[in-house]
Protein backbone atom coordinates (compact mmCIF):
# COMPACT_ATOMS: atom_id res chain seq x y z
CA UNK A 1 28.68 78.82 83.58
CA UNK A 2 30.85 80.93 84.86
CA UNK A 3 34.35 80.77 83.54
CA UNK A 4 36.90 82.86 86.28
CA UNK A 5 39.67 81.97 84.12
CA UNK A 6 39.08 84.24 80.84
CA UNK A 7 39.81 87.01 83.71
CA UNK A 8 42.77 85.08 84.98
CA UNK A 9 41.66 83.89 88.15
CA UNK A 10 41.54 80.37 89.13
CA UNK A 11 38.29 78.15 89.00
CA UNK A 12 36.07 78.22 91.86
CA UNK A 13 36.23 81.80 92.02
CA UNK A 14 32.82 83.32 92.01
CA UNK A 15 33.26 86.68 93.47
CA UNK A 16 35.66 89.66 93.25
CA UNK A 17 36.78 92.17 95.79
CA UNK A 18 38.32 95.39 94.29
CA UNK A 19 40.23 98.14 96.48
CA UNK A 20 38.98 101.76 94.99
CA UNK A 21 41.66 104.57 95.27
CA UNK A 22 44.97 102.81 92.84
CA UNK A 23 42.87 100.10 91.42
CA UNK A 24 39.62 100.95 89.81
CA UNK A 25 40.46 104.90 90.22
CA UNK A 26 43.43 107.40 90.10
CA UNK A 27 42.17 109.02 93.27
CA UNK A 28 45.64 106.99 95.02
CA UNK A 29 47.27 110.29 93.84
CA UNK A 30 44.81 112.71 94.94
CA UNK A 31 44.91 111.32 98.52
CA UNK A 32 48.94 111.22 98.78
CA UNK A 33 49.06 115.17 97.78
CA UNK A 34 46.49 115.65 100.64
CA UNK A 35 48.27 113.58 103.19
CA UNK A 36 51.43 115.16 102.47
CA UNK A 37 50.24 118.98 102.95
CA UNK A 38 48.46 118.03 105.88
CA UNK A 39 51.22 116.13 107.74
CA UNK A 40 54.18 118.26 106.07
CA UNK A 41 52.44 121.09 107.52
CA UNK A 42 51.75 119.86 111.01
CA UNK A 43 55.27 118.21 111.19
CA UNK A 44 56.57 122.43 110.26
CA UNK A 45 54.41 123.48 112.86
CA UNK A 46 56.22 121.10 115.37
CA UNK A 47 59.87 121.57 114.19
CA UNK A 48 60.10 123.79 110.80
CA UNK A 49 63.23 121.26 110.26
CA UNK A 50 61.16 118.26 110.88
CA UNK A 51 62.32 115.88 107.56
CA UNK A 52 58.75 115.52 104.94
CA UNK A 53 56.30 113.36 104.57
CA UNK A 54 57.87 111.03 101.78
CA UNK A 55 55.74 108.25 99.18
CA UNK A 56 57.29 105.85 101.18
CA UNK A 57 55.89 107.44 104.31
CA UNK A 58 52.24 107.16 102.52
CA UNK A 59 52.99 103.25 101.06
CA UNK A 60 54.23 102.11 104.52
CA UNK A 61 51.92 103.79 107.06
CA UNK A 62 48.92 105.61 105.55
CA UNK A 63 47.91 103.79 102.10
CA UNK A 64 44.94 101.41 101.89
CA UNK A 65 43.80 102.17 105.91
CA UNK A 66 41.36 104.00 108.35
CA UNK A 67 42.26 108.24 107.99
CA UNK A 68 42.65 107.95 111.85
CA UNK A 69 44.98 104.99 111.70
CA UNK A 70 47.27 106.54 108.99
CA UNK A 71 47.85 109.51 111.28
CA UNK A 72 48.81 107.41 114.09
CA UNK A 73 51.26 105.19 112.63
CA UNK A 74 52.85 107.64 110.55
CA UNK A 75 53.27 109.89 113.81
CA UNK A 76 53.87 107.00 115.62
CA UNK A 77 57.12 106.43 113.34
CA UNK A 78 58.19 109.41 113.94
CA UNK A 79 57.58 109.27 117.53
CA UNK A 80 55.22 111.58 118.08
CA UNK A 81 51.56 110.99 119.83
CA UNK A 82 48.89 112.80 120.06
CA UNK A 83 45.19 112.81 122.13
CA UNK A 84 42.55 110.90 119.94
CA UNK A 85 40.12 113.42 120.23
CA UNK A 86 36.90 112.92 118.61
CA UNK A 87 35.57 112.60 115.42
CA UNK A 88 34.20 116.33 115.53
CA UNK A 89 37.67 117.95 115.83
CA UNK A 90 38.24 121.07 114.06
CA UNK A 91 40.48 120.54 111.18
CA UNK A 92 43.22 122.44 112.84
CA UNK A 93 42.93 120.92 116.02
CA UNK A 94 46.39 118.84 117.47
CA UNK A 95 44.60 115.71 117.83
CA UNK A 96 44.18 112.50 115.91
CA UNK A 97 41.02 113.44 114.88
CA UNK A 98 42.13 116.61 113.92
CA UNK A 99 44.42 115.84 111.54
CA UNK A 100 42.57 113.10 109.77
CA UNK A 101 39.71 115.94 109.48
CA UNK A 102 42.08 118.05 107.79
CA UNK A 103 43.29 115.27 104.98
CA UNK A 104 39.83 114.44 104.38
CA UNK A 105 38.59 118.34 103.60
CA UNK A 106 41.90 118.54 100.96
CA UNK A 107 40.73 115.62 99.28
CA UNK A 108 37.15 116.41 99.04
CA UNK A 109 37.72 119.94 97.80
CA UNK A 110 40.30 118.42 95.22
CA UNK A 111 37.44 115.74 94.18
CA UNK A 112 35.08 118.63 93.87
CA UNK A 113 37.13 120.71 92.00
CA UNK A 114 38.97 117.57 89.33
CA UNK A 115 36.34 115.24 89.49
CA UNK A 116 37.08 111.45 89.31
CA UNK A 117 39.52 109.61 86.95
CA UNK A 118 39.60 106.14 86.29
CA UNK A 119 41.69 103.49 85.36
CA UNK A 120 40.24 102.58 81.93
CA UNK A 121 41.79 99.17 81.97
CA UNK A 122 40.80 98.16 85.21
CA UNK A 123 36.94 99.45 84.43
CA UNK A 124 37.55 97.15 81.56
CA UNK A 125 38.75 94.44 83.47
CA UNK A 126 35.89 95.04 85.89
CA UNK A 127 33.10 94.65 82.71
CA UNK A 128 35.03 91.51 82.15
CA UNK A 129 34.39 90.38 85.45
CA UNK A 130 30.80 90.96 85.36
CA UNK A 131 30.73 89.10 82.11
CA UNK A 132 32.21 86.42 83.11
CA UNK A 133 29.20 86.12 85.90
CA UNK A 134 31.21 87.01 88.80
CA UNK A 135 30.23 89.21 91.55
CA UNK A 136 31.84 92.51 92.46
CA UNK A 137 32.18 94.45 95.41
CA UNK A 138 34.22 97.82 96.27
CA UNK A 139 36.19 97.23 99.53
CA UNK A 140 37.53 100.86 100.84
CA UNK A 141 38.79 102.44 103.54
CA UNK A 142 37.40 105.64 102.50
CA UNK A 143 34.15 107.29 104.24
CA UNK A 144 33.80 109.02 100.46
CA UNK A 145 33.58 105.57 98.68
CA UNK A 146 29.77 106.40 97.25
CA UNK A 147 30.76 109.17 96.29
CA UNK A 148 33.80 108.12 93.95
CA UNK A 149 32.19 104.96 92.65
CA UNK A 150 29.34 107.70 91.36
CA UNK A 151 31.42 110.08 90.03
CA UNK A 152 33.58 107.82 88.79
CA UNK A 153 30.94 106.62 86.22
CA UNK A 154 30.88 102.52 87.42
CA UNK A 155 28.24 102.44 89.76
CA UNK A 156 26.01 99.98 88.03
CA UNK A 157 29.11 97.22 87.93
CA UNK A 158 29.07 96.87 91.64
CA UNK A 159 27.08 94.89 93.40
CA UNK A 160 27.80 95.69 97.02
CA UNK A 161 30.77 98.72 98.96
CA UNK A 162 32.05 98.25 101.83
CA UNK A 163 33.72 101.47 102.61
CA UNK A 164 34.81 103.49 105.74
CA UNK A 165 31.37 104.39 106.68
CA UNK A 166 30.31 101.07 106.89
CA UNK A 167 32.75 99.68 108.84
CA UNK A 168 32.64 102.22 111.42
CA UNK A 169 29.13 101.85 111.64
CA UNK A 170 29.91 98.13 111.90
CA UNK A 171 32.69 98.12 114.17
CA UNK A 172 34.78 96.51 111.55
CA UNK A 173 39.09 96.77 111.86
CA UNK A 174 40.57 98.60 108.98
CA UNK A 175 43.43 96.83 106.84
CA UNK A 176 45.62 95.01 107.55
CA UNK A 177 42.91 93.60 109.37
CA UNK A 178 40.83 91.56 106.77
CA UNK A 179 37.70 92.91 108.46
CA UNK A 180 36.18 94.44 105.37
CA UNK A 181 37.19 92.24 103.06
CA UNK A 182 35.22 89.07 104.72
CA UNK A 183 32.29 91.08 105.02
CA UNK A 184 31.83 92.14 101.51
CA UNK A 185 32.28 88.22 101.00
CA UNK A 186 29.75 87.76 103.25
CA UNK A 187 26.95 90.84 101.59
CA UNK A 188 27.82 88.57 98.17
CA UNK A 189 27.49 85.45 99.60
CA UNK A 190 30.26 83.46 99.27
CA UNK A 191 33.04 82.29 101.37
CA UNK A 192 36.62 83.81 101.35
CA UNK A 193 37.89 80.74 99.48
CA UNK A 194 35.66 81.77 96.51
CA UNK A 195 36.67 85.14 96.29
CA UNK A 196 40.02 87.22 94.94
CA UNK A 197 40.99 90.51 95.93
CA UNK A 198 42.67 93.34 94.05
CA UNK A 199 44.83 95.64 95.96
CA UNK A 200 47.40 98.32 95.68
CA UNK A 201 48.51 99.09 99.29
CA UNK A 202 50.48 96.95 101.16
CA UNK A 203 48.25 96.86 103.71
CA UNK A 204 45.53 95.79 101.66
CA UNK A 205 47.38 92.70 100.19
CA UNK A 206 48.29 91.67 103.48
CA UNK A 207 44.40 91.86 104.58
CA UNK A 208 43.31 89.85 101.46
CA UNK A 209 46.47 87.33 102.53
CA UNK A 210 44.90 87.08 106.28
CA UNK A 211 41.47 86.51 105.11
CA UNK A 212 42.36 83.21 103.17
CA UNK A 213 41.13 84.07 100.29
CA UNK A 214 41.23 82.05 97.31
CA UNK A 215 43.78 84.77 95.19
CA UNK A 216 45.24 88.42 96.09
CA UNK A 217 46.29 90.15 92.87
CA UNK A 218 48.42 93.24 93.86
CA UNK A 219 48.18 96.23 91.33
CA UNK A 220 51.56 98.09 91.14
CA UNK A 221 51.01 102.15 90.33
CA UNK A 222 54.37 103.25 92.57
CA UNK A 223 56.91 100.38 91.71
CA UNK A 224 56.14 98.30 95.08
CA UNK A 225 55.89 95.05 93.04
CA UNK A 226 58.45 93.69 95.53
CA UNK A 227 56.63 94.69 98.62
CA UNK A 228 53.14 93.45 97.42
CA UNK A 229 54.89 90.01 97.01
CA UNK A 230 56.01 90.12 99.98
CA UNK A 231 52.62 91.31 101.31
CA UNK A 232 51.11 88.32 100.14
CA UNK A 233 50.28 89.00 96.99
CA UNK A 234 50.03 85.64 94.34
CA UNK A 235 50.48 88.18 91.21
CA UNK A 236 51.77 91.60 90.70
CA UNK A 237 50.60 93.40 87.93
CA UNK A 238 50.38 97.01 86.47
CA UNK A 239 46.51 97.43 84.94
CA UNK A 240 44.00 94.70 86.14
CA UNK A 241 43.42 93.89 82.12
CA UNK A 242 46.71 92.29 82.22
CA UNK A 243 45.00 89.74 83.58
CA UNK A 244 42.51 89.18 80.75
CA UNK A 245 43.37 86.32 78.23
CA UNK A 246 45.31 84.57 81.15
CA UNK A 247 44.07 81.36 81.27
């Protein structure tokens, strides 16, 4: 049978929902160094004394969601709009678009040129899982999330992605929104009470919180354990194979 608890999750549990970029890979960094040159450059090209984009800037408005959403609430907070465009901007275009199209080329060249790096723990932790009989799914805002999970070298321990290609071909909300996470639930076939998400970004703890699902760990990599608590979060932890041996 399967036994949720050797991977410290309560019983009843039969599926698991894991954010990418923080959790199962390092790639959280790469895509803060690529939001900050794109929006500390756009913010110079608006006022050269315009204040930086900050890791708080990146935890509070851009981590965990849609490209296109992270560039308007981060502009938003600064009070600054801009024309949606489309999704065919040029990268140095002044629209929504625009920017996003901009982040996304940084981080692709910097995955081209670095590769992948993973959390070993939490690829551990997600072998455990498996072991344990539990289903897996990848839940990410990214449109690269195939990409990652291949180069990344884990392909074969999940089951279904969700990622940002899907849910814009599906219509889906990004996070906060719980939008993705109930419908990798639903590709594994099981019902948000039966599954537990693992998140980094606030925004994605919050999602797993609005979904109702049964548990919402929160993995800490920028000393937010406060903030994923108060996301909605039921445990905080550093590495996912904290969790192992918790029963």
């Amino acid at each position: 049978m399967p036994s949720p608890r050797t991977v410290g999750l309560p019983d009843g549990v039969r599926a698991c929902l894991f954010d990418l970029d923080g959790v199962l890979t390092r790639t959280a960094t790469v895509h803060m160094a690529a939001w900050k040159r794109t929006l500390d450059e756009f913010l110079r090209s608006l006022d050269p004394a315009a204040p930086e984009f900050t890791q708080d800037d990146y935890n509070r408005y851009v981590d965990g969601k849609p490209r296109a959403d992270g560039v308007r609430d981060f502009l938003a907070a600064r009070g600054i709009e801009l024309p949606e465009g489309s999704p065919g901007d040029a990268p140095d275009a002044a629209t929504v678009q625009g920017v996003a199209t901009r982040k996304n080329e940084l981080v692709l060249r910097e995955l081209d040129e670095h590769g992948v790096e993973v959390y070993e723990g939490s690829v551990r932790y997600l072998r455990a899982v498996r072991d344990a009989g539990l289903a897996t799914a990848v839940v990410t805002a990214s449109a690269n999330g195939g990409q990652v999970v291949a180069a990344g070298g884990f392909a074969e321990l999940v089951d279904i992605r969700v990622d940002g290609v899907v849910a814009a071909r599906d219509g889906l909300r990004g996070k906060p929104a719980p939008d993705t996470f109930l419908a990798g639930a639903r590709a594994l076939g099981v019902e948000p009470g039966e599954a537990a998400v693992f998140e980094d970004a606030l925004a994605g703890v919050a999602a797993g919180r609005a979904g109702g699902f049964a548990f919402v760990v929160g993995v800490d990599r920028v000393g937010q354990a406060e903030g994923l608590r108060e996301s909605g979060a039921d445990v905080v932890v550093t590495d996912l194979d904290q969790l192992l041996g918790h029963s």
